[in-house]
Protein backbone atom coordinates (compact mmCIF):
# COMPACT_ATOMS: atom_id res chain seq x y z
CA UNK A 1 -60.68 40.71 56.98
CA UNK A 2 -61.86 37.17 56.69
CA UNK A 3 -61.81 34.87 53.84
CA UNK A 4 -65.28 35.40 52.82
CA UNK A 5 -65.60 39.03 53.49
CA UNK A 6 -62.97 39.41 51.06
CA UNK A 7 -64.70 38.34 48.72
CA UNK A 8 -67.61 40.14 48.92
CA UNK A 9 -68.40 44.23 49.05
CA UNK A 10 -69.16 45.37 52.61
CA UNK A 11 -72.26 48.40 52.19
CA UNK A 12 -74.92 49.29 54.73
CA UNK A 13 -79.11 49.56 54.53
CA UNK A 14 -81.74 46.68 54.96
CA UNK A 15 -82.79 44.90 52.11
CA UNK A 16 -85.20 42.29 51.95
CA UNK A 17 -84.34 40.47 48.37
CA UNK A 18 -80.85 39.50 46.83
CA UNK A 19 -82.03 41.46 43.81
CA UNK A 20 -81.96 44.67 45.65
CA UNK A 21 -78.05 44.43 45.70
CA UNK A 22 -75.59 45.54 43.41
CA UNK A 23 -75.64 43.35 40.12
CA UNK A 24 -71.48 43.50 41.10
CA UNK A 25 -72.01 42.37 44.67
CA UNK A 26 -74.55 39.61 43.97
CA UNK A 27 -72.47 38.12 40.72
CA UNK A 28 -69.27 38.52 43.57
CA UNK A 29 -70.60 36.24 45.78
CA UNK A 30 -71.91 34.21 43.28
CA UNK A 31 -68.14 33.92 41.79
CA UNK A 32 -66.80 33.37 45.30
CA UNK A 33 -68.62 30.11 45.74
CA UNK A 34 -68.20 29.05 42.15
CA UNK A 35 -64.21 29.93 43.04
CA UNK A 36 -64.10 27.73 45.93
CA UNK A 37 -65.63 24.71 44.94
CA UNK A 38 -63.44 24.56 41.82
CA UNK A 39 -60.35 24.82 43.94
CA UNK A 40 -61.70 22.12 46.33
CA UNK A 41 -61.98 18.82 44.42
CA UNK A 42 -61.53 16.92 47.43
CA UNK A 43 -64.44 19.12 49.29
CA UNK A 44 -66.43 18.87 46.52
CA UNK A 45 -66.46 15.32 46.59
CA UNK A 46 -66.68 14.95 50.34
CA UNK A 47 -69.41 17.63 50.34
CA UNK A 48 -71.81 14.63 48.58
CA UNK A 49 -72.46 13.25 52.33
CA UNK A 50 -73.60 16.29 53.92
CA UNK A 51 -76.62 16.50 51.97
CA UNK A 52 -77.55 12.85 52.63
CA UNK A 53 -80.94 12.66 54.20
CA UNK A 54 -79.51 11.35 57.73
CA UNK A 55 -76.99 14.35 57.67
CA UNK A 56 -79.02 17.23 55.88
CA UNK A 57 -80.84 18.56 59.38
CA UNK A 58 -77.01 18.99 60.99
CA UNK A 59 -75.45 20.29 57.68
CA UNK A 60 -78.64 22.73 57.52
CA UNK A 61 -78.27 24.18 61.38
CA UNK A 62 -74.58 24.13 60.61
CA UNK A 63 -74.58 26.66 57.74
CA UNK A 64 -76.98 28.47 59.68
CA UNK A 65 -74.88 29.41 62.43
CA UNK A 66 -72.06 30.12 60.12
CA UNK A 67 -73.57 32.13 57.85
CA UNK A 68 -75.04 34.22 60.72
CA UNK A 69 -71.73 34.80 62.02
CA UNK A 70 -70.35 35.80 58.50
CA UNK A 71 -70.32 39.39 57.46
CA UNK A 72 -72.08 39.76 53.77
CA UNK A 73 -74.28 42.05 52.33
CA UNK A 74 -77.79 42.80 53.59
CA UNK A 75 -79.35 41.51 50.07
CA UNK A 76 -77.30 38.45 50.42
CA UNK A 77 -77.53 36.95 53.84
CA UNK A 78 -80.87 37.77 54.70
CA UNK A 79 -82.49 35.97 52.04
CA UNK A 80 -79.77 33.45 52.61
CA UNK A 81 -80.12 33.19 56.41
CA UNK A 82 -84.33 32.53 55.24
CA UNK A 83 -83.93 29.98 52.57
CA UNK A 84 -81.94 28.19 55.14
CA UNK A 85 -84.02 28.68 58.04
CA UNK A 86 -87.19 26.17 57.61
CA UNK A 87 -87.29 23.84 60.86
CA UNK A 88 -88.13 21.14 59.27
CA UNK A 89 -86.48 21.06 56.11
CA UNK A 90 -85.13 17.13 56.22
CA UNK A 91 -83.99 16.84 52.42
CA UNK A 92 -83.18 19.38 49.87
CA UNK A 93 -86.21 20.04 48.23
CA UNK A 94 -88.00 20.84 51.63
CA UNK A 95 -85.93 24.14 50.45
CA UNK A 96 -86.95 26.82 47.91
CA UNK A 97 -84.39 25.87 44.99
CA UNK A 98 -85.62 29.03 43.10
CA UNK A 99 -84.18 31.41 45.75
CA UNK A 100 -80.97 29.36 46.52
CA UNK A 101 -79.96 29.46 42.16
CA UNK A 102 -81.03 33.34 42.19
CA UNK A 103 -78.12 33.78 45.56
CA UNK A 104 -75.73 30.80 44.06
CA UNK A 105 -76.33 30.19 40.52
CA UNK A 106 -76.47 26.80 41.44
CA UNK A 107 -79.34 24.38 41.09
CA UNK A 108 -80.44 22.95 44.89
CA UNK A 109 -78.35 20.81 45.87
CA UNK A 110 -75.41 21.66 44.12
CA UNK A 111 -76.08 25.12 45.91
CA UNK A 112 -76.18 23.34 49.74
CA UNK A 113 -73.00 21.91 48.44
CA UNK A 114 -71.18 24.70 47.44
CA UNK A 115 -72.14 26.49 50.31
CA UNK A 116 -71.07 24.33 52.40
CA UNK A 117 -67.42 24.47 51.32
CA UNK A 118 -67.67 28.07 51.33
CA UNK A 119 -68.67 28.48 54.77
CA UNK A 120 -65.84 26.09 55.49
CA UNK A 121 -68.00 23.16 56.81
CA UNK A 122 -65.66 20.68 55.56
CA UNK A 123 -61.55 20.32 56.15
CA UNK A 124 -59.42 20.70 54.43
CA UNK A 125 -57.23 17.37 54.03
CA UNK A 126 -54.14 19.14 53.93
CA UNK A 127 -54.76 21.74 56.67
CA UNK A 128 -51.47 20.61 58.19
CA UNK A 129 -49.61 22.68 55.45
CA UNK A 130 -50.38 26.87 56.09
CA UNK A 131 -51.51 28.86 53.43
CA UNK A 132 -50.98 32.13 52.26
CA UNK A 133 -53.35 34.85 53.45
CA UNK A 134 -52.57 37.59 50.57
CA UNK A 135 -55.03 38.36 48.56
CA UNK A 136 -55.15 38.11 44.71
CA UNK A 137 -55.06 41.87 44.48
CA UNK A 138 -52.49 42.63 46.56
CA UNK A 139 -50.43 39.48 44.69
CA UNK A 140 -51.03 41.20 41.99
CA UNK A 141 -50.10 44.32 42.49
CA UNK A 142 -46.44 42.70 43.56
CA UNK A 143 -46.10 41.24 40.63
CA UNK A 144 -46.73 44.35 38.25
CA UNK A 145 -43.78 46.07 40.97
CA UNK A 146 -41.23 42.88 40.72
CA UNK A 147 -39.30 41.52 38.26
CA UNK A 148 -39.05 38.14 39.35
CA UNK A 149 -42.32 36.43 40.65
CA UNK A 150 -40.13 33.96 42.64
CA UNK A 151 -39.07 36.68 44.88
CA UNK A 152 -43.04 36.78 46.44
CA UNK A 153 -41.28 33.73 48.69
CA UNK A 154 -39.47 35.92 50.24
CA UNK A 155 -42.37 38.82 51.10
CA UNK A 156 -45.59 36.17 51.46
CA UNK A 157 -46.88 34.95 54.74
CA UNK A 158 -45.80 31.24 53.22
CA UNK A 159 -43.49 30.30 51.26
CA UNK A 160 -44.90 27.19 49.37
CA UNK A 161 -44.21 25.41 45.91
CA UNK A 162 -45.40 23.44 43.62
CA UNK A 163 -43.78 22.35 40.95
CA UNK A 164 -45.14 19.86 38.22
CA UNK A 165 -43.58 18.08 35.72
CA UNK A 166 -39.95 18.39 37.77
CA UNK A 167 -38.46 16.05 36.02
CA UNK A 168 -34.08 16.64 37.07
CA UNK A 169 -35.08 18.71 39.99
CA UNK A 170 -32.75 21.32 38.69
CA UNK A 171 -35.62 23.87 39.42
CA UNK A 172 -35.99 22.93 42.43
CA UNK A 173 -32.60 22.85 43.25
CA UNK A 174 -32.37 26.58 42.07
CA UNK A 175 -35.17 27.51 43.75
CA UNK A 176 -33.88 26.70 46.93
CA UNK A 177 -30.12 27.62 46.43
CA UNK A 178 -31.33 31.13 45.82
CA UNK A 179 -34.11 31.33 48.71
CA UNK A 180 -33.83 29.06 51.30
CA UNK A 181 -30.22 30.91 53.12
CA UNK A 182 -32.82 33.71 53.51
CA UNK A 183 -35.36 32.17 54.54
CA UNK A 184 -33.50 30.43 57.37
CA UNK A 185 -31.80 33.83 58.56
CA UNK A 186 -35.46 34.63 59.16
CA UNK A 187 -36.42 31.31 60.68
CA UNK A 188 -38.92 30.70 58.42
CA UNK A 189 -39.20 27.22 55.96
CA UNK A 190 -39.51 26.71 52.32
CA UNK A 191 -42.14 24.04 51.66
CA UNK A 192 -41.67 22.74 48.28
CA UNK A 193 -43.42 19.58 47.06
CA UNK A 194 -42.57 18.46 43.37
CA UNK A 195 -44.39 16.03 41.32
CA UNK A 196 -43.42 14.06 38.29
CA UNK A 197 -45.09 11.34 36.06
CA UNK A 198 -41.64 9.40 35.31
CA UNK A 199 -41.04 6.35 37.30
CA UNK A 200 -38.24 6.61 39.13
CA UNK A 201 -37.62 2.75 38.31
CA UNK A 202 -38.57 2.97 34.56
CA UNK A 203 -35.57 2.43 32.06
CA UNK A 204 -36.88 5.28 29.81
CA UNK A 205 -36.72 9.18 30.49
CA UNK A 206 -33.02 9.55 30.44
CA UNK A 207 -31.86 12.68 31.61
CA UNK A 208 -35.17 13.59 32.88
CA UNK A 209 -34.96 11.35 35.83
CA UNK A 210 -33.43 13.41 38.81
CA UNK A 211 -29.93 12.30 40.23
CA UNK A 212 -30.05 10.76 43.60
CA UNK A 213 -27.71 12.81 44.96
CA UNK A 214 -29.14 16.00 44.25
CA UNK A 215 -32.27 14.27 45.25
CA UNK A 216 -30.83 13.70 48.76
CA UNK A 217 -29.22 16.97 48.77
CA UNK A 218 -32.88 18.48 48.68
CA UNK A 219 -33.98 16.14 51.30
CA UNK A 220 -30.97 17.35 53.55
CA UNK A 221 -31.62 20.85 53.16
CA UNK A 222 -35.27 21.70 53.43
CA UNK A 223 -36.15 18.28 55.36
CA UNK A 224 -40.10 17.61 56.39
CA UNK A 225 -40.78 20.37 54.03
CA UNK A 226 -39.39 18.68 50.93
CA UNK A 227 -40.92 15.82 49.23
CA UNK A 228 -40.79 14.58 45.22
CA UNK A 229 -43.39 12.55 43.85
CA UNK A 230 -42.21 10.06 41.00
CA UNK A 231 -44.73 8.09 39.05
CA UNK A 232 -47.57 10.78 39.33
CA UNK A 233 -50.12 12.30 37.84
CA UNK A 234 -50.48 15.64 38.22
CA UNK A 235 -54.10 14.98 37.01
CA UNK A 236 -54.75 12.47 40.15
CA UNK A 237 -54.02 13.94 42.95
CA UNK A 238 -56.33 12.40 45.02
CA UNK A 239 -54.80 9.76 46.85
CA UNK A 240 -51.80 12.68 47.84
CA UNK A 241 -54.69 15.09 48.60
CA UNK A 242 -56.53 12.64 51.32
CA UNK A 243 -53.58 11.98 53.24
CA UNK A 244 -53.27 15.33 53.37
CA UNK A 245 -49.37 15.02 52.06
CA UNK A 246 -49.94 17.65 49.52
CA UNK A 247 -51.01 21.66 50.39
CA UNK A 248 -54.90 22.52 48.99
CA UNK A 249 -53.07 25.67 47.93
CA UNK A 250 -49.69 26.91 47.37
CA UNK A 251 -48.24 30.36 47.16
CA UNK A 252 -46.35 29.74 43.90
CA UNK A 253 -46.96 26.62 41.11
CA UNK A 254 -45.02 26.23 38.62
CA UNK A 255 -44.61 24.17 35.73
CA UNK A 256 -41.61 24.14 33.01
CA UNK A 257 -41.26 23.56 29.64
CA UNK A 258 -44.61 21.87 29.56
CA UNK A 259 -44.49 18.77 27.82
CA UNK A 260 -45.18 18.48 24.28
CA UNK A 261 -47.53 17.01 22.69
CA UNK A 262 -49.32 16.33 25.84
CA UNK A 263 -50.16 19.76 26.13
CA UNK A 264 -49.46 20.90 22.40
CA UNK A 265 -53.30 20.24 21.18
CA UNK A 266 -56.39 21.05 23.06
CA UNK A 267 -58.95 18.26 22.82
CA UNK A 268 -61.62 20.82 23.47
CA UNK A 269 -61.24 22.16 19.73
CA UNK A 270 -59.55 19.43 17.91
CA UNK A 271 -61.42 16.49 17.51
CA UNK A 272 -58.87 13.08 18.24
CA UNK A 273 -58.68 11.99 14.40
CA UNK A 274 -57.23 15.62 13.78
CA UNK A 275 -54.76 15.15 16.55
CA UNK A 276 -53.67 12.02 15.72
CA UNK A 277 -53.31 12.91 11.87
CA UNK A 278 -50.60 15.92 12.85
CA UNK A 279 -48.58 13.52 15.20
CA UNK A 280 -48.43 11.19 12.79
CA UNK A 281 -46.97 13.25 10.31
CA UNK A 282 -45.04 15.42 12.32
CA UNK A 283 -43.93 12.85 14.83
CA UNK A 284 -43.95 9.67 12.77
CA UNK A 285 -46.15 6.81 13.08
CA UNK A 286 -46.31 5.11 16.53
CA UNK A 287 -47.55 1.84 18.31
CA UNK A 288 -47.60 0.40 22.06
CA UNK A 289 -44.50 -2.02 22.72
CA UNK A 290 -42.14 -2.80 25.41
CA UNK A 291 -38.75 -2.06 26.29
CA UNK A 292 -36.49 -4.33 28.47
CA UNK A 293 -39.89 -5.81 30.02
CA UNK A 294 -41.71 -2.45 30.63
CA UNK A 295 -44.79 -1.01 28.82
CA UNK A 296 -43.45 1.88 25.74
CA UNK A 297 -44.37 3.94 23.05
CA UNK A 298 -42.77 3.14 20.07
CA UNK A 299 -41.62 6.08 17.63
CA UNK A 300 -40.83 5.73 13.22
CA UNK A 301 -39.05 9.23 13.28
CA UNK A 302 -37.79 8.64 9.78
CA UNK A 303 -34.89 6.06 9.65
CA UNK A 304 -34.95 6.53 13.69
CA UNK A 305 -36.81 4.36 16.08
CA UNK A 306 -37.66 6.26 19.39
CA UNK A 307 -38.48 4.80 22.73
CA UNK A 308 -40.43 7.15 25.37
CA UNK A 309 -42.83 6.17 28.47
CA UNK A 310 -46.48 4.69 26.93
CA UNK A 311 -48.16 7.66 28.02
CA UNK A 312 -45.93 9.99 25.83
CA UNK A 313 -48.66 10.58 23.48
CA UNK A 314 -51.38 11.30 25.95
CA UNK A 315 -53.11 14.21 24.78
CA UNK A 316 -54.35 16.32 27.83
CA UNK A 317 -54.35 19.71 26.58
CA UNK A 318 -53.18 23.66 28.21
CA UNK A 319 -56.95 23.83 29.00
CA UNK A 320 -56.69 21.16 31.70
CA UNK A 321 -53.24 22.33 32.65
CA UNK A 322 -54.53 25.72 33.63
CA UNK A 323 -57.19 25.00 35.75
CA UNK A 324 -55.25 22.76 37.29
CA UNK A 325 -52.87 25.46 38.23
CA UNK A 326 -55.19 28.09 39.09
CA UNK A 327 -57.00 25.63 41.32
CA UNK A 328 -53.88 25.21 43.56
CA UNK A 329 -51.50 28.53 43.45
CA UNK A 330 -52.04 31.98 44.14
CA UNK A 331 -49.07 32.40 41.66
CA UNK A 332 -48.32 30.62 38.93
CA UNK A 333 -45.44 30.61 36.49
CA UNK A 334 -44.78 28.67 33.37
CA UNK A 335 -41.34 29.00 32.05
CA UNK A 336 -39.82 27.76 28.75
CA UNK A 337 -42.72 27.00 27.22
CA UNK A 338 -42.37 26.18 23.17
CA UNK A 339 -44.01 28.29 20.55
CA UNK A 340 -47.01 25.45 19.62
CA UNK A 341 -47.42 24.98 23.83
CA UNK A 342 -47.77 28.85 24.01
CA UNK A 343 -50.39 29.63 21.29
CA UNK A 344 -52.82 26.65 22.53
CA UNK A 345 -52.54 28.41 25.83
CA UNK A 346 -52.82 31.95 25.12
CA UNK A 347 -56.13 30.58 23.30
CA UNK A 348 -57.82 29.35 26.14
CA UNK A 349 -56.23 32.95 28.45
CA UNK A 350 -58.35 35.26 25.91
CA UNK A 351 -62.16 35.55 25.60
CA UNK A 352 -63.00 35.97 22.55
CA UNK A 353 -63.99 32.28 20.94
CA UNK A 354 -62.45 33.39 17.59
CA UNK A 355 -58.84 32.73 19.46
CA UNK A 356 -60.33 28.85 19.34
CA UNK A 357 -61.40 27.82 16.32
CA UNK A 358 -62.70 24.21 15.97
CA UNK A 359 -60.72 21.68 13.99
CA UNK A 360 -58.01 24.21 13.10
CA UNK A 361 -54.55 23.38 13.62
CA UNK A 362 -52.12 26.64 14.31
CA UNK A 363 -49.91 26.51 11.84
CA UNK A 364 -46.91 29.43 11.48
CA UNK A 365 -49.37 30.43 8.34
CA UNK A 366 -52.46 30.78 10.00
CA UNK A 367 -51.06 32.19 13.45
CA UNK A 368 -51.39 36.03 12.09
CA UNK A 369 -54.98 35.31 10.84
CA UNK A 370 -56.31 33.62 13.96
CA UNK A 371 -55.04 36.14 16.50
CA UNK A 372 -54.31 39.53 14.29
CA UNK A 373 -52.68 42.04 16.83
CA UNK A 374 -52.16 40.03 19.84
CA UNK A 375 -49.83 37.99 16.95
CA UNK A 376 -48.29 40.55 15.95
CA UNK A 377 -47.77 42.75 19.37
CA UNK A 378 -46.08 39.38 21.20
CA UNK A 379 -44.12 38.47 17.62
CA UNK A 380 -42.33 42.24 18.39
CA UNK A 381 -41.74 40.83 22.05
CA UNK A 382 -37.37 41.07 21.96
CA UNK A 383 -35.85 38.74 24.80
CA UNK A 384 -36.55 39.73 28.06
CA UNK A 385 -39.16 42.24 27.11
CA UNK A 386 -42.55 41.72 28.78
CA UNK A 387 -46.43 42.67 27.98
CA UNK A 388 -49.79 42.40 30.39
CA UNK A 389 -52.01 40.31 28.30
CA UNK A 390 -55.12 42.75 29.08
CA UNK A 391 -52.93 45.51 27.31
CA UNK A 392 -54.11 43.25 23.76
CA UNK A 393 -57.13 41.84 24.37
CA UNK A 394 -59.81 40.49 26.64
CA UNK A 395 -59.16 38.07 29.49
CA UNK A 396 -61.25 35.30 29.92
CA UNK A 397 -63.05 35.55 33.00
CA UNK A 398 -65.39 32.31 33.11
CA UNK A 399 -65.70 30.65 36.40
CA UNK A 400 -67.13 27.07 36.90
CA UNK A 401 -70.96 26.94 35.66
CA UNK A 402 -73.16 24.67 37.92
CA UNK A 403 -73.37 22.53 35.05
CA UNK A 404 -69.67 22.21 34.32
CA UNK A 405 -68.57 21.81 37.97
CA UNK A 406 -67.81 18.11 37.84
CA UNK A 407 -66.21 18.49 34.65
CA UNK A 408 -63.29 21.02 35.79
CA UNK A 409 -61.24 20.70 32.35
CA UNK A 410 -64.19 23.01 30.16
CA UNK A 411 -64.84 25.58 32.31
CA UNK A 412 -62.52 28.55 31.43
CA UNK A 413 -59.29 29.27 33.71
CA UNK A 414 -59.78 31.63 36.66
CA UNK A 415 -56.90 34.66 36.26
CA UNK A 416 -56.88 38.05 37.35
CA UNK A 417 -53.81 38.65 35.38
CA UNK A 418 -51.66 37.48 32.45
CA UNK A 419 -47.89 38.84 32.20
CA UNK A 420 -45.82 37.29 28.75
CA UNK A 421 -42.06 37.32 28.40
CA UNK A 422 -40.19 36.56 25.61
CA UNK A 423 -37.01 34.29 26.72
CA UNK A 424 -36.07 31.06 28.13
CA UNK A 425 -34.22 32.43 31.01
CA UNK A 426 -33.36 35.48 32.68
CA UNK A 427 -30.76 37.49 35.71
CA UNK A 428 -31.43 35.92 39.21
CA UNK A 429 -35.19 34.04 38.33
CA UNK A 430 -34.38 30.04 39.16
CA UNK A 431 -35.04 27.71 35.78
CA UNK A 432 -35.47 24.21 34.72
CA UNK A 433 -32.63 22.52 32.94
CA UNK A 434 -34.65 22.49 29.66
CA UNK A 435 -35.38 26.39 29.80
CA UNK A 436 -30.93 26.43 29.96
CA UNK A 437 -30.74 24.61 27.18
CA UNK A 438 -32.71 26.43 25.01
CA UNK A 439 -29.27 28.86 24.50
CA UNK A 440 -27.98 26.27 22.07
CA UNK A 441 -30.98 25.56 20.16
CA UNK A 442 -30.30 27.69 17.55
CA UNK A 443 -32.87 26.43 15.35
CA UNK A 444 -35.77 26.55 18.10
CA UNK A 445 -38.04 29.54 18.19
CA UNK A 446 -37.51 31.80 21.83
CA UNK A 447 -40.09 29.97 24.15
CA UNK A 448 -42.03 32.03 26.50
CA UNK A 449 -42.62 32.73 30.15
CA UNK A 450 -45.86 33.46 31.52
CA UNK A 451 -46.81 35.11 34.94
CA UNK A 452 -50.67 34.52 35.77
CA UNK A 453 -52.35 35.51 39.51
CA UNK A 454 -55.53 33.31 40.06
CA UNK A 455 -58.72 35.14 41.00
């Protein structure tokens, strides 16, 4: 089955308007595109030139002939194949926008846009990397049968990785000590691509900077497949993206212990005054300044002064962090992830808006209040016990809105499914070297682990 038929519901009989379909099949196909372009920021920006007036007769006769060849519902294509079809349609509105927002949901040319990337009229810049062909059900369904997620390398078509935020490399290093003998006895290759903000030449991080041997040792063992990323932003990806030295999508992404407060407040509910008023009393006041010649944020922590990287403090939010990782793996895992990380995120995961209230910190007072069962169902969680998130409430199923579509970071995250675990660690599943530390914080609260499979 193709990628698009998979997305849609095959049926049979002739129908002349895509409101004879099933609301379900219509609303699928409308998701499908909506899908696509979110996980395509690259195509979504490229997409811009084939609706420019010299282009538009091409890009027109070229989704013609694709969608032709495309198997879809009756209801869908045949209206589609006639919106589409006007000889001398030069310029989007030579087409009848009504009909293309009732099959895309999309105004005009947003629509031509969007279908354009769905129909697969523009590369991919990293098409050199494979993907994985499973689909999110049967991905699914693995995970609900496995124990550790990681072990999908080892069944999937591809065995790719992502891993942001990878600060030591000790993940990765795990990851591949426990797959990669495998994975060679079957002749196939482990392509795992980490990214970290940290400059490798910076003064400050400390211990999150990765060794150089273990750094080489990587390099050794997984060669052309392997690469780290130092001074990056996992948030601008587009220089890595266009020469194509990064996958479009990976089997697996992962992200540990993500880092606080970065993604400890969401700037979608809590306004920046409010932010800024908890880290200063719970972090102590701070200022810009330099360190040995290189830009840093300066820390009061009581009698302590504290030196980190300037962007320490940048406040990106879990909402931003999940789309991100839904845009790029079929899988994702976050692992060690601290108790004020974990509610912030488990607010945007759920539907209901009462999960998000504005201007309201979480506060271990308020936590049993805001979120009432779920609270109290994951607070009974022992250590290495798990729970499906739709077992206690509703997941959130918005997809990207034509209006929110070139702002990513407020539509809601895309997940089929949400697993929790209690636990910073756990039998044969590869971890961070912050997740194995948490064993002698005695005075941290158990972080969590998180399992999600992107729609």
């Amino acid at each position: 089955m193709d990628k698009l038929s998979s997305l849609t519901v095959e049926f049979t009989g002739h129908y002349s308007s895509p409101m004879s379909a099933e609301p379900h099949q219509l609303d699928e196909f409308r998701r499908g595109i909506s899908l696509r372009a979110r996980q395509s920021p690259g195509q979504w920006e490229a997409s811009k030139r084939l609706i420019e007036q010299h282009k538009f007769p091409e890009t027109i006769s070229r989704l013609l002939e694709q969608v032709r060849g495309k198997s879809l519902p009756s209801a869908i294509k045949e209206p589609l194949l006639r919106v589409l079809q006007p000889q001398q349609a030069t310029r989007v509105q030579d087409l009848d926008g009504e009909w293309l927002k009732t099959l895309t949901g999309f105004p005009p040319a947003k629509a031509i846009r969007a279908l354009c990337i769905f129909f697969e009229l523009i590369a991919h810049p990293g098409s050199q990397w494979p993907m994985l062909t499973m689909s999110s059900e049967e991905i699914e369904a693995y995970v609900e049968r496995s124990t550790n997620p990681f072990d999908l390398l080892r069944d999937a078509d591809v065995a790719s990785v992502l891993d942001l935020g990878a600060g030591d490399l000790s993940f990765a290093d795990e990851l591949a000590e426990r797959y990669m003998p495998e994975l060679q006895q079957r002749h196939r290759s482990l392509i795992l691509h980490c990214l970290d903000r940290l400059d490798p030449r910076s003064q400050l991080g400390g211990p999150l900077h990765p060794h150089q041997d273990r750094l080489r040792a990587l390099r050794d063992r997984l060669g052309p497949t392997f690469s780290f990323f130092g001074n990056q932003d996992m948030f601008a990806l587009e220089k890595l993206d266009e020469t194509g030295k990064l996958a479009p999508r990976y089997t697996i992404v992962t992200c540990w212990a993500p880092a606080t407060p970065t993604f400890a407040y969401e700037p979608s509910r809590l306004s920046p005054s409010i932010i800024t008023g908890d880290l200063s009393h719970t972090k102590g006041s701070f200022r810009s300044g330099r360190f040995r010649g290189e830009p840093a944020l300066e820390v009061q922590h009581g009698e302590r002064l504290l030196l980190f990287p300037p962007w320490k403090f940048d406040i990106i939010g879990p909402l931003a962090l999940l789309n991100l990782m839904a845009a790029r793996g079929a899988l994702c895992v976050l692992g060690a992830v601290d108790n004020q990380v974990f509610w912030e995120i488990l607010a945007q995961l759920l539907d209901d808006s009462r999960y998000r209230p504005q201007d309201r910190l979480f506060t271990t007072e308020n936590l049993p209040e805001i979120f009432g069962e779920v609270y109290h169902a994951l607070n009974r969680l022992s250590i290495g016990d798990s729970v499906n998130l739709a077992d206690l409430g509703t997941l959130r199923r918005s997809g990207l809105s034509p209006e929110s579509i070139d702002d990513r970071n407020q539509a809601g995250p895309a997940f089929r499914s949400v697993r929790i675990r209690r636990g910073a660690t756990f039998p044969g599943i590869p971890a961070g070297s912050t997740a194995r530390k948490f064993s002698g914080m005695v005075e941290e609260v158990p972080p969590w682990f998180l399992t999600l499979v992107s729609a």
